[in-house]
Protein backbone atom coordinates (compact mmCIF):
# COMPACT_ATOMS: atom_id res chain seq x y z
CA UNK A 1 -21.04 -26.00 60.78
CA UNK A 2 -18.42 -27.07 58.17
CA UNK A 3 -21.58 -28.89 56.11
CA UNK A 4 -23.40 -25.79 56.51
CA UNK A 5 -20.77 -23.60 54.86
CA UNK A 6 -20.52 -25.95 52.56
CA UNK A 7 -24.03 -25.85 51.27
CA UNK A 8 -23.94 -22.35 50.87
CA UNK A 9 -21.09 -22.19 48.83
CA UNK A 10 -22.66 -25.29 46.76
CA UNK A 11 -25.79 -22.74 46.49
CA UNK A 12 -23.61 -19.21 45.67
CA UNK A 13 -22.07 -21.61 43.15
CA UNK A 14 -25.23 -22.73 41.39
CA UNK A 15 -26.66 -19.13 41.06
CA UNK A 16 -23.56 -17.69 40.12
CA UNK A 17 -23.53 -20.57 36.87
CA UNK A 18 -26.96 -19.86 36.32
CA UNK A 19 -26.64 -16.57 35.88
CA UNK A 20 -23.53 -16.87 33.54
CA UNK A 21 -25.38 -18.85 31.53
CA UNK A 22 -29.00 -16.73 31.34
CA UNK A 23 -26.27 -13.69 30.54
CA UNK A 24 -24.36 -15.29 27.73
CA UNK A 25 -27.30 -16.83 26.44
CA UNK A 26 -29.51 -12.94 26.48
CA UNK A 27 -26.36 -11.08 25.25
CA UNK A 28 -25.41 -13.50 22.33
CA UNK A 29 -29.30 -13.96 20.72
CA UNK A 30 -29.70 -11.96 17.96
CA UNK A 31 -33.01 -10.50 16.91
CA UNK A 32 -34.30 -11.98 14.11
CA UNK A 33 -35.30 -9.09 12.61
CA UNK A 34 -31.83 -7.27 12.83
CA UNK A 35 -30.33 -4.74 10.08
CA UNK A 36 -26.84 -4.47 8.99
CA UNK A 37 -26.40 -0.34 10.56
CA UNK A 38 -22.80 0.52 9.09
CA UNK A 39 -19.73 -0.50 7.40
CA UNK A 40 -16.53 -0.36 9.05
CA UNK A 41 -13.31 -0.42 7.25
CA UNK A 42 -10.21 -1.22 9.12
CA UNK A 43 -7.01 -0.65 6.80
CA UNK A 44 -4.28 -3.12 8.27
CA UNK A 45 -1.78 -1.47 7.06
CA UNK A 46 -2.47 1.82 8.69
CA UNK A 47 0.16 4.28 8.04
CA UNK A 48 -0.68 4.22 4.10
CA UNK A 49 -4.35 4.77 4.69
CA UNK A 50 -5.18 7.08 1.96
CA UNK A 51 -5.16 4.56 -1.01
CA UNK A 52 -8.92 2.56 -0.02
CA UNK A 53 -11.40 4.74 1.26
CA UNK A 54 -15.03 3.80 2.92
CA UNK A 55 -16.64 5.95 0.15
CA UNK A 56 -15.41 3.84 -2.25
CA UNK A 57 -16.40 0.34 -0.69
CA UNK A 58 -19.82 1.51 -0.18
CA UNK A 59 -20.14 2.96 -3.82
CA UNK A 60 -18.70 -0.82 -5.21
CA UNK A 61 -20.92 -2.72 -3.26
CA UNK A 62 -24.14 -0.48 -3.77
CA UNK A 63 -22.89 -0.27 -7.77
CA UNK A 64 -22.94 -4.68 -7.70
CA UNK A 65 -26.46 -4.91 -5.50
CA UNK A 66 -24.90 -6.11 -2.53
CA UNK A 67 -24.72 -3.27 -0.06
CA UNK A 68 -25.09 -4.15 3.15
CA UNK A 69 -26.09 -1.63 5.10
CA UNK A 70 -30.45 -1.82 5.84
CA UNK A 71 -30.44 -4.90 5.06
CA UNK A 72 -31.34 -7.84 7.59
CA UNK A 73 -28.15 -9.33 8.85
CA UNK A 74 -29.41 -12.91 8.89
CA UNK A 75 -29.45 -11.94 4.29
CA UNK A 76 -25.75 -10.89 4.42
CA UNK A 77 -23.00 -13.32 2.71
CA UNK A 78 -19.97 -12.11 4.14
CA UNK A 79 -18.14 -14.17 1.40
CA UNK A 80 -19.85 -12.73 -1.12
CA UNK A 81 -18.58 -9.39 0.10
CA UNK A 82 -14.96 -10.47 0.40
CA UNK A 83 -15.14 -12.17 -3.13
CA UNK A 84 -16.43 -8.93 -4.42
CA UNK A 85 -13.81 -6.70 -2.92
CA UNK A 86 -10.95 -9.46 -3.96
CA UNK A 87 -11.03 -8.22 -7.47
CA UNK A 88 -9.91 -4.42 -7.06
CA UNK A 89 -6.63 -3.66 -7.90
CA UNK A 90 -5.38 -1.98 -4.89
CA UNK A 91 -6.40 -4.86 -2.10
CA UNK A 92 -3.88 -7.30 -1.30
CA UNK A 93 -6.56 -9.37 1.15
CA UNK A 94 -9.81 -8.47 2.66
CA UNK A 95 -11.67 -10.12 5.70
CA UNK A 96 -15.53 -9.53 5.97
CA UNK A 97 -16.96 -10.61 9.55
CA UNK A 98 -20.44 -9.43 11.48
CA UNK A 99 -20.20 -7.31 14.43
CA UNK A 100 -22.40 -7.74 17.71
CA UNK A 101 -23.94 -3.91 17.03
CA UNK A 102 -25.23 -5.29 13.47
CA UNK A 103 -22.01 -3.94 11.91
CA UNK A 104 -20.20 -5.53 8.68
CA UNK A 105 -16.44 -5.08 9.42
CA UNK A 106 -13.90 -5.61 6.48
CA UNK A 107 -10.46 -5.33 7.20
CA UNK A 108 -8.31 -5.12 4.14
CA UNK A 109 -4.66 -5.29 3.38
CA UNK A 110 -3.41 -2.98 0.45
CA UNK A 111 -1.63 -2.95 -2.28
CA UNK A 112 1.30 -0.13 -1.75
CA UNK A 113 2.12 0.94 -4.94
CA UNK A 114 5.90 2.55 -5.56
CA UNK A 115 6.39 2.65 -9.13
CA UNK A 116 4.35 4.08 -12.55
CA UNK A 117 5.59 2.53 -15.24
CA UNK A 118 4.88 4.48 -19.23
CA UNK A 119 4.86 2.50 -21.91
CA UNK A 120 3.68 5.87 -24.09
CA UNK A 121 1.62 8.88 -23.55
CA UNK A 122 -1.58 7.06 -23.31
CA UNK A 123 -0.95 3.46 -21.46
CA UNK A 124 0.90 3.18 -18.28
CA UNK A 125 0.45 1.05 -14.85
CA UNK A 126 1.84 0.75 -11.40
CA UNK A 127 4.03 -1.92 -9.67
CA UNK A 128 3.09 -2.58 -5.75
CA UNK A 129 6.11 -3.35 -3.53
CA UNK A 130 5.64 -7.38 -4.30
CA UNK A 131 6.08 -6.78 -8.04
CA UNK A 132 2.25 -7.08 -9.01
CA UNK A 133 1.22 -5.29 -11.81
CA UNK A 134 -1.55 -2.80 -11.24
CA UNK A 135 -3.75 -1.11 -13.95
CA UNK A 136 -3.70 2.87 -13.65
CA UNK A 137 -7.31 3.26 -13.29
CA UNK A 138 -6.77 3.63 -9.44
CA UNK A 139 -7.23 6.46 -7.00
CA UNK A 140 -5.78 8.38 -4.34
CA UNK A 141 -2.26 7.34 -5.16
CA UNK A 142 0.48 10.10 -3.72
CA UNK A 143 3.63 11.19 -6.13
CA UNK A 144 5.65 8.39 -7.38
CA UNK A 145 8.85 7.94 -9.65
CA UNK A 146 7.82 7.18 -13.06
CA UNK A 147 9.24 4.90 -15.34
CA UNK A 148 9.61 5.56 -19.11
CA UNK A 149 12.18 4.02 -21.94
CA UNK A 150 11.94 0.53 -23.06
CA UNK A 151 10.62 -1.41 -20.57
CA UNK A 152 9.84 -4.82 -20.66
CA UNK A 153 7.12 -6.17 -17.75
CA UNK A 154 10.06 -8.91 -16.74
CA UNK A 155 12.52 -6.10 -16.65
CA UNK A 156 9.99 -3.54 -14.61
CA UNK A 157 8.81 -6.29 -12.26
CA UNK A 158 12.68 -8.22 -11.48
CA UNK A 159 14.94 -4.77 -11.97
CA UNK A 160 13.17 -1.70 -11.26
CA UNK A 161 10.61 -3.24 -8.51
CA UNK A 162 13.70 -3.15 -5.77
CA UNK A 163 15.43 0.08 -7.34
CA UNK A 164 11.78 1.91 -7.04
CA UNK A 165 11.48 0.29 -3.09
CA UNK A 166 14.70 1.73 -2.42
CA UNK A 167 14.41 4.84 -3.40
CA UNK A 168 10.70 4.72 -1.42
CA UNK A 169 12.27 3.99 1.56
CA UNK A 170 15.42 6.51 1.00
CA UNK A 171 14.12 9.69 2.27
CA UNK A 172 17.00 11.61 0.77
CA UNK A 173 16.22 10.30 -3.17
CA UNK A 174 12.48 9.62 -2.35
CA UNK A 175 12.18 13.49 -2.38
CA UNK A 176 15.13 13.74 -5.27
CA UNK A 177 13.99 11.84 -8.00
CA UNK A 178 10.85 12.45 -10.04
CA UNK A 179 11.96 10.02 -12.91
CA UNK A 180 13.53 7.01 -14.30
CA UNK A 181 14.68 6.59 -17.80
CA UNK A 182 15.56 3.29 -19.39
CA UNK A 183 17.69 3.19 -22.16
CA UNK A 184 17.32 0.41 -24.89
CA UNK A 185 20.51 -1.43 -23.67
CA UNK A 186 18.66 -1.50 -19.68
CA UNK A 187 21.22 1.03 -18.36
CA UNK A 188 19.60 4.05 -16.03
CA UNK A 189 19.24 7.73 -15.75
CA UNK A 190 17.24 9.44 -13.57
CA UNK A 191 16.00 12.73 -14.09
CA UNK A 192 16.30 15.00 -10.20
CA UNK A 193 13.44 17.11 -8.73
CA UNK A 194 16.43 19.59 -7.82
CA UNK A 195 18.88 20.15 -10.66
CA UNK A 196 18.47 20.66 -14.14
CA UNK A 197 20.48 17.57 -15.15
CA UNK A 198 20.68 13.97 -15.89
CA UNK A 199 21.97 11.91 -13.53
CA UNK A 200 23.28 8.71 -15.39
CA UNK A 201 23.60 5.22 -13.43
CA UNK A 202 24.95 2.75 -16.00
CA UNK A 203 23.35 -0.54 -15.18
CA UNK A 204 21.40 -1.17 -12.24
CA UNK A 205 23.65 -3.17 -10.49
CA UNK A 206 25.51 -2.09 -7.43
CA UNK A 207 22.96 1.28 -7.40
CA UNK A 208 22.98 1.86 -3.84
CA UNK A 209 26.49 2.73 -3.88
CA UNK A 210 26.67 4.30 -7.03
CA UNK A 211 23.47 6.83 -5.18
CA UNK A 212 26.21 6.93 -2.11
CA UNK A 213 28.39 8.35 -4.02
CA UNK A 214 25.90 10.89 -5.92
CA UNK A 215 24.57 12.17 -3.11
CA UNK A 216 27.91 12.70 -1.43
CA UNK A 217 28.77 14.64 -4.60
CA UNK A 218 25.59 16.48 -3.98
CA UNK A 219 26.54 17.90 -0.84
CA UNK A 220 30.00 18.71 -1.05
CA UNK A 221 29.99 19.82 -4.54
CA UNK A 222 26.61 21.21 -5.85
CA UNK A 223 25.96 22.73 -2.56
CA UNK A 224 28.61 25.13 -3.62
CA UNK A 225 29.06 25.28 -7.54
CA UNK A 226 25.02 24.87 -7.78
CA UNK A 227 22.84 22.66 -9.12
CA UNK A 228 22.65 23.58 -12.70
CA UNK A 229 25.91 23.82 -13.79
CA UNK A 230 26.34 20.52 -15.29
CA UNK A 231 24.11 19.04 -17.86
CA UNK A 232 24.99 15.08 -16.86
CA UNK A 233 26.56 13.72 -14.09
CA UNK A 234 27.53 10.35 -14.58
CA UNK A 235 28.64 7.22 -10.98
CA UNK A 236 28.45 4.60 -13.65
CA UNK A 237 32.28 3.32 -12.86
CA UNK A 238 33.59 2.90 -9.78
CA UNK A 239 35.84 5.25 -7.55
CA UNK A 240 35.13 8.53 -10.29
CA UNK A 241 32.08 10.89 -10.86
CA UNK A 242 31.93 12.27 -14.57
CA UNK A 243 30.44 15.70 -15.50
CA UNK A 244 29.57 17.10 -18.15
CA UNK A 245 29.56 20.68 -18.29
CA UNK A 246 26.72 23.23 -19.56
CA UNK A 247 26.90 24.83 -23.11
């Protein structure tokens, strides 16, 4: 009885391996004639989605000849499509792989711009929260502080790249300041959204708590004098806030 049992469950065994492998084998061959159907774009970084689009990655590849989509999969370099892609200014990384439904996936990390920097009226460019330099000609990019003054690339990249983040990730001056000025001896004012004044930093260093103090100032002061009675306010020394009054 025992050897009976046994060479059933030998034989329940064998079919059950044979048929994994006749199912792995059928579901993994790929037609040889088989067509790329779709692009999919996965943004990595989803919660700034808006900056790459699947428009635009279709309209690249189509504008350099190497579309994808209709085109038999067995043809497709995915390499060539991540070398490709590489080169725009707002992708930090990109990863091109074939589906199993004849989809090309590309999954791309972006570039998060925080900054525009002005070097005059005509020729400008954006910083990205690692301090890379992007060129304006670049889409879909939501309201940002803008730099203007004299402003050396070291300067923008090493002193205003972690000024800009923190004022990104600050939700009270994110939505306060619309721009930064540099003066020719690096020292800072920024010009408010709300308020029709200057508010003058001094040097960069030790901003967060010279912007504790402003925007303590803010609330206990402007709140109830308003915001346009002075014409400067100035946290550049420590322990004092300096206005300057309206003409």
């Amino acid at each position: 009885m025992k050897i009976f049992r046994r060479i059933v469950l030998i034989v329940i065994l064998a079919v059950v391996a044979t048929y994994l492998v006749v199912a792995v084998t059928t579901f993994n061959r790929k037609p040889t004639d088989a067509v790329c159907r779709d692009i999919t774009l996965i943004i990595k970084d989803s919660v700034n989605t808006g900056f790459i689009t699947k428009k635009e990655i279709t309209e690249l590849l189509t504008a350099k000849g190497i579309n994808p989509v209709g085109r038999p999969m067995d043809d497709i370099l995915c390499l060539t499509l991540e070398n490709e892609l590489a080169r725009q200014p707002l992708v930090a990384s990109v990863n091109c792989y074939k589906t199993i439904d004849n989809n090309i996936c590309v999954e791309v990390s972006q570039r998060i711009p925080i900054l525009r920097v002005y070097l005059n009226s005509t020729k400008s460019y954006y910083i990205d929260k690692e301090g890379t330099i992007i060129l304006p000609d670049i889409k879909n990019v939501t309201h940002l502080p803008i730099a203007t003054g004299r402003i050396e690339e070291s300067f923008a990249t090493t002193n205003l790249r972690p000024f800009a983040l923190f004022l990104q990730q600050n939700k009270f001056w994110k939505s306060q300041i619309e721009q930064i000025n540099v003066l020719p001896n690096h020292n800072i004012e920024l010009i408010p959204l709300v308020g029709n004044h200057i508010l003058y930093l001094g040097k960069l260093d030790n901003y967060q708590n010279k912007l504790a103090r402003a925007k303590r100032f803010y609330e206990k002061a402007l709140n109830h004098v308003g915001w346009n009675k002075y014409s400067r306010i100035s946290v550049e020394f420590d322990n004092q806030i300096i206005c300057t009054k309206k003409q």
